[in-house]
N, C-alpha and C. Protein backbone atom coordinates (compact mmCIF):
# COMPACT_ATOMS: atom_id res chain seq x y z
N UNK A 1 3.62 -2.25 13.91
CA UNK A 1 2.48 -1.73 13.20
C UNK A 1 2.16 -2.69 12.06
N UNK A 2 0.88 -3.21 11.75
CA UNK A 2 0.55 -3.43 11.04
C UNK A 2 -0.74 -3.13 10.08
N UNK A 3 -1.04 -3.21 9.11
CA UNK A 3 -2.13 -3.08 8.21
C UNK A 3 -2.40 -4.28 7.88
N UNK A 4 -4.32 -3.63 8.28
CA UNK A 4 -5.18 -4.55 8.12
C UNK A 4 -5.88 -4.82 7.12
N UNK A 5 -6.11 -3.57 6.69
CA UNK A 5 -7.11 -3.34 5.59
C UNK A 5 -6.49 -2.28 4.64
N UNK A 6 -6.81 -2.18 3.50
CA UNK A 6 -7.08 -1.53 2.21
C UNK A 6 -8.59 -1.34 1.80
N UNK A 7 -8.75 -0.31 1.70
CA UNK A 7 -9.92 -0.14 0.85
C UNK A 7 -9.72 1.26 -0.54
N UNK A 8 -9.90 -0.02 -1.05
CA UNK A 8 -9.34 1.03 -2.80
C UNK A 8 -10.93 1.51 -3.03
N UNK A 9 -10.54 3.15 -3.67
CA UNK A 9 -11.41 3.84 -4.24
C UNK A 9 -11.53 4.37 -5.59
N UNK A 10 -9.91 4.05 -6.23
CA UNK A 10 -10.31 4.15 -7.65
C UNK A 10 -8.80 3.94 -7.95
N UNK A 11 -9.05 3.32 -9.27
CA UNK A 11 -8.30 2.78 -10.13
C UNK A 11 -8.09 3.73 -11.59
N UNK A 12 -7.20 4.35 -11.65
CA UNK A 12 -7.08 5.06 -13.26
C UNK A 12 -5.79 5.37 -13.74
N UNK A 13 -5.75 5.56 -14.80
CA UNK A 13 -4.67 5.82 -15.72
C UNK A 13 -3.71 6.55 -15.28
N UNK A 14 -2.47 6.21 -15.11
CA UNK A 14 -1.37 7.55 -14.84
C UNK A 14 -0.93 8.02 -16.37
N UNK A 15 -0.71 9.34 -16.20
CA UNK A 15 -0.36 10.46 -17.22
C UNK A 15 -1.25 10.25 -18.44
N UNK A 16 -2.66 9.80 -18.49
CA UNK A 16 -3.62 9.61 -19.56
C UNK A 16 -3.17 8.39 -20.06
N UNK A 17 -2.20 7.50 -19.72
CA UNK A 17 -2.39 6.01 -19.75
C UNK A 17 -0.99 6.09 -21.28
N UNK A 18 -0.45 6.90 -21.33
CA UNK A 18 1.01 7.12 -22.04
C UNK A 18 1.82 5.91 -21.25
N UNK A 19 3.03 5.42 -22.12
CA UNK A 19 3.44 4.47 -22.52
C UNK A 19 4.72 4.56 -22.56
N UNK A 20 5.29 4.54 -21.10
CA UNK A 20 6.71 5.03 -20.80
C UNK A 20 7.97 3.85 -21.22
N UNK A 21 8.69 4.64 -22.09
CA UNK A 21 10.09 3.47 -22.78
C UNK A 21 10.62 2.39 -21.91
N UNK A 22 10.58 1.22 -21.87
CA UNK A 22 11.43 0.10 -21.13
C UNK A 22 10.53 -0.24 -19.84
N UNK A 23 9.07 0.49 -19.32
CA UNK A 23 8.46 0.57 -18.47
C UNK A 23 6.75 0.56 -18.96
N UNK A 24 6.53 1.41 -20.37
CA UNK A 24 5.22 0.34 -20.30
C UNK A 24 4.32 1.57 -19.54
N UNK A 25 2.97 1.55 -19.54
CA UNK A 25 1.94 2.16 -19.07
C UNK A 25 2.08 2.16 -17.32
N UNK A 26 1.45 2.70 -16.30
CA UNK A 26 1.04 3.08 -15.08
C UNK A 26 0.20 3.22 -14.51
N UNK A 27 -0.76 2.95 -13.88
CA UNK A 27 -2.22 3.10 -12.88
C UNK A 27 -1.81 3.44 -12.15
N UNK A 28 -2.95 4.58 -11.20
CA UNK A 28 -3.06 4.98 -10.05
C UNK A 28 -3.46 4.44 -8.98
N UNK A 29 -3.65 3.80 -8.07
CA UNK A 29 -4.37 3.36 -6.81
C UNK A 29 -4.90 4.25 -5.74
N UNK A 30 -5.82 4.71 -5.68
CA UNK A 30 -6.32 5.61 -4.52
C UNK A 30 -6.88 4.79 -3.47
N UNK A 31 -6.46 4.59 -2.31
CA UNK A 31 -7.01 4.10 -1.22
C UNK A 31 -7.08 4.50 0.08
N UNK A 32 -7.53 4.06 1.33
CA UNK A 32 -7.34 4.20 2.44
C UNK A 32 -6.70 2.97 3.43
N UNK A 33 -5.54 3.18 3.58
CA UNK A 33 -4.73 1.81 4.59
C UNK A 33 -5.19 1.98 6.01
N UNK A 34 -5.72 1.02 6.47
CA UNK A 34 -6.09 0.74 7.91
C UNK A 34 -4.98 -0.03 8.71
N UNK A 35 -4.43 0.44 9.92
CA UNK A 35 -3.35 0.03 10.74
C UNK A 35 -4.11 -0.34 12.06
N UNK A 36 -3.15 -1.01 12.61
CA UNK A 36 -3.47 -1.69 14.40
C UNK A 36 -2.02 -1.43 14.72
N UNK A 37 -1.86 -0.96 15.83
CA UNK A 37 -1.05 -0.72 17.16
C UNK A 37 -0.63 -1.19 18.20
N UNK A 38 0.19 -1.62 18.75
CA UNK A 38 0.26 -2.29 19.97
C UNK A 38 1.16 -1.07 20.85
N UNK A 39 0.44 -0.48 21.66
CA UNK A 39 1.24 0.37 22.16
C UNK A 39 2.13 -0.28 23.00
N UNK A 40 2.66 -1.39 23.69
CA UNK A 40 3.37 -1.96 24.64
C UNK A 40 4.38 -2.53 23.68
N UNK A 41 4.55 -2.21 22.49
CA UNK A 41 5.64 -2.58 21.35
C UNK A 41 6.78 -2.04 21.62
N UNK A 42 8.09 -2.45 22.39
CA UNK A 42 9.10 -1.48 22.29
C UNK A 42 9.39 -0.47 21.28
N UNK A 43 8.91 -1.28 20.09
CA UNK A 43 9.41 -0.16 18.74
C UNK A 43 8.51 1.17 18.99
N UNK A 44 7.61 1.07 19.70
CA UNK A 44 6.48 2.11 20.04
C UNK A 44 6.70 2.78 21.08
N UNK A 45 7.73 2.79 21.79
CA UNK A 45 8.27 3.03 22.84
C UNK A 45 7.85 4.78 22.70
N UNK A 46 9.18 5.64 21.92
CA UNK A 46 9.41 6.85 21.53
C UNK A 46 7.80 7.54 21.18
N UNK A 47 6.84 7.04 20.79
CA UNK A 47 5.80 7.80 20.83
C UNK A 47 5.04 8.05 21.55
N UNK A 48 4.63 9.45 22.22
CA UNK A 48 4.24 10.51 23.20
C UNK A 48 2.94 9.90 23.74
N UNK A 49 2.79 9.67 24.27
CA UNK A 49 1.35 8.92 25.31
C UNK A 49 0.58 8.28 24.49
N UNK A 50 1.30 7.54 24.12
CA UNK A 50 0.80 6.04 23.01
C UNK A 50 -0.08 5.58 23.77
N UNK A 51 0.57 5.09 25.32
CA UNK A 51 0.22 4.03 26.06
C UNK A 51 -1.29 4.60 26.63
N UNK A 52 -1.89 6.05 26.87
CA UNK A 52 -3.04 6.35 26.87
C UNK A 52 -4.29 6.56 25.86
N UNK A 53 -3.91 5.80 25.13
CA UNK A 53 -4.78 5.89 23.70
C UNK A 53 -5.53 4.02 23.30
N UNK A 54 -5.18 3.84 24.45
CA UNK A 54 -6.20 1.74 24.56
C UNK A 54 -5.14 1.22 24.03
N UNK A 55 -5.51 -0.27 23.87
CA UNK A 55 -4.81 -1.37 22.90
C UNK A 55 -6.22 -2.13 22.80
N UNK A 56 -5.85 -2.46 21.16
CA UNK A 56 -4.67 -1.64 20.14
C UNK A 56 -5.14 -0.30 19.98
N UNK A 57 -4.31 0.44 19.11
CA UNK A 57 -4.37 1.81 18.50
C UNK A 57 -4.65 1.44 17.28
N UNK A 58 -5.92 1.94 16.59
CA UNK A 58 -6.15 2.12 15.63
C UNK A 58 -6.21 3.42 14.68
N UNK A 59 -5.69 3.38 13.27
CA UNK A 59 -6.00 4.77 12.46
C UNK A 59 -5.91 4.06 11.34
N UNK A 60 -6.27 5.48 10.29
CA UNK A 60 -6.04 4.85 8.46
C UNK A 60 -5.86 6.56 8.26
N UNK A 61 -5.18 6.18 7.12
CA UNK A 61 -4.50 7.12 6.26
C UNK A 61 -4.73 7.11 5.10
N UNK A 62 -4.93 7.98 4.32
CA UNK A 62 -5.05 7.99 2.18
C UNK A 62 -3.28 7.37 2.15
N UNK A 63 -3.53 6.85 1.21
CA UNK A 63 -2.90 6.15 0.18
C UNK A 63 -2.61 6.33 -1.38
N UNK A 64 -1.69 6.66 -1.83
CA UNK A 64 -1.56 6.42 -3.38
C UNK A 64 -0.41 5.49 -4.09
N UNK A 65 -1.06 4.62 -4.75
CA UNK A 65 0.28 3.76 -5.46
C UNK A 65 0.16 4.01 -6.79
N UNK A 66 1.41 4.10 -7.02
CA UNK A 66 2.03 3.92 -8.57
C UNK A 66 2.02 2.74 -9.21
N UNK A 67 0.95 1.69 -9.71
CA UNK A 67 1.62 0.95 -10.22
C UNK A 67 2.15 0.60 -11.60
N UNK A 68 2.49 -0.31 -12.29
CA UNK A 68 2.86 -0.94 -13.67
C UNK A 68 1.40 -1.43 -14.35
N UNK A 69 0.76 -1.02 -15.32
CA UNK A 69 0.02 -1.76 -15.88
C UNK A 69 0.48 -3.36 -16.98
N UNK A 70 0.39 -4.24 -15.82
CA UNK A 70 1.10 -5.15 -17.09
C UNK A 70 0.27 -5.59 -18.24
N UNK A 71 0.50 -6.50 -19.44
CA UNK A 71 -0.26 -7.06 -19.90
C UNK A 71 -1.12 -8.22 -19.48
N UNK A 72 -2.35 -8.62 -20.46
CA UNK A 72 -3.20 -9.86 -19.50
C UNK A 72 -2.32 -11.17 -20.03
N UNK A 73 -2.20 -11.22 -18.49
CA UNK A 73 -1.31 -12.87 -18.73
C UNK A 73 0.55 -12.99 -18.36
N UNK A 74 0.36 -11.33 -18.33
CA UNK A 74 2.03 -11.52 -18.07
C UNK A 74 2.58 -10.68 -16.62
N UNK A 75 3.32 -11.64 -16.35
CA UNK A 75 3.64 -11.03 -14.59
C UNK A 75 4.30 -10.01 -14.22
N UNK A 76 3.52 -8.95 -13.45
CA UNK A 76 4.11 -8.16 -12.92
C UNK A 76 5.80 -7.89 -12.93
N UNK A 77 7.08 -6.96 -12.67
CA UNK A 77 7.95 -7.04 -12.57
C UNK A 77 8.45 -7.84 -11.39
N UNK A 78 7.88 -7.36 -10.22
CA UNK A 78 7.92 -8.01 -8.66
C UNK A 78 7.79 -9.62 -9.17
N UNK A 79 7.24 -10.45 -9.70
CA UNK A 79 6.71 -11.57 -10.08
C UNK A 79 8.46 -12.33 -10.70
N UNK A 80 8.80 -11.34 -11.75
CA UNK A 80 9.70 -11.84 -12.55
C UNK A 80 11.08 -11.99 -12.36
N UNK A 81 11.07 -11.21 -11.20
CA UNK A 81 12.41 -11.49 -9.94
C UNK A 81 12.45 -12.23 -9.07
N UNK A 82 11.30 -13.43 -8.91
CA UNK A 82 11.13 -14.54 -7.98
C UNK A 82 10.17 -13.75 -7.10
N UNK A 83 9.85 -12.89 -6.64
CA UNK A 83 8.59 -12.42 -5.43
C UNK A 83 7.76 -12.22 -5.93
N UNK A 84 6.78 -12.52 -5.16
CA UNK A 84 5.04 -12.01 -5.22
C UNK A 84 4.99 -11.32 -4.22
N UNK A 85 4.51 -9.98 -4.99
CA UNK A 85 3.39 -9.25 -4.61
C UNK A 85 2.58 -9.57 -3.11
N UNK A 86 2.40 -8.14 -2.38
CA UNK A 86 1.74 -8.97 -1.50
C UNK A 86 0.21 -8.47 -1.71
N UNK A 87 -0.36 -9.24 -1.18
CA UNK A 87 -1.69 -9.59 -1.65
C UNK A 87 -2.63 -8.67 -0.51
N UNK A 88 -3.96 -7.94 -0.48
CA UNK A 88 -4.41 -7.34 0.72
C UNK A 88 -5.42 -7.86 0.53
């Protein structure tokens, strides 16, 4: 399975934008994640008449992320442990 798409619908403050100890502020992410399917995927095996539904299988689902509001200019936590973020 993979995702193709994101489409964000709003961006806002978690808990009125309060300022949690050692962690710093929080945003919300509201979106919808778009997936593709390969029903002939062994890992896809176990699901119930996959294989009558085409290739690929497509759906999307709501979404919510938690993230870190960092400051401008300074990197994410993910960033500061050697990884980036992945990008959509």
């Amino acid at each position: 399975m993979s995702a193709v798409r994101l489409d964000v619908h709003a961006r806002e403050p978690f808990a009125d934008g309060h300022r949690f100890d050692g962690a710093g502020a929080y945003e919300v992410i509201t979106a919808t994640a778009h997936y593709t399917v390969d029903p002939a995927a062994p890992a896809h095996r176990p699901v119930t008449d996959l294989e009558l539904a085409g290739n690929p299988v497509r759906f999307s689902g709501d979404v919510e992320i938690l993230r870190p509001r960092g400051r401008r200019g300074s990197p994410g936590p993910a960033r500061r442990r050697g990884r980036r973020s992945r990008r959509w």
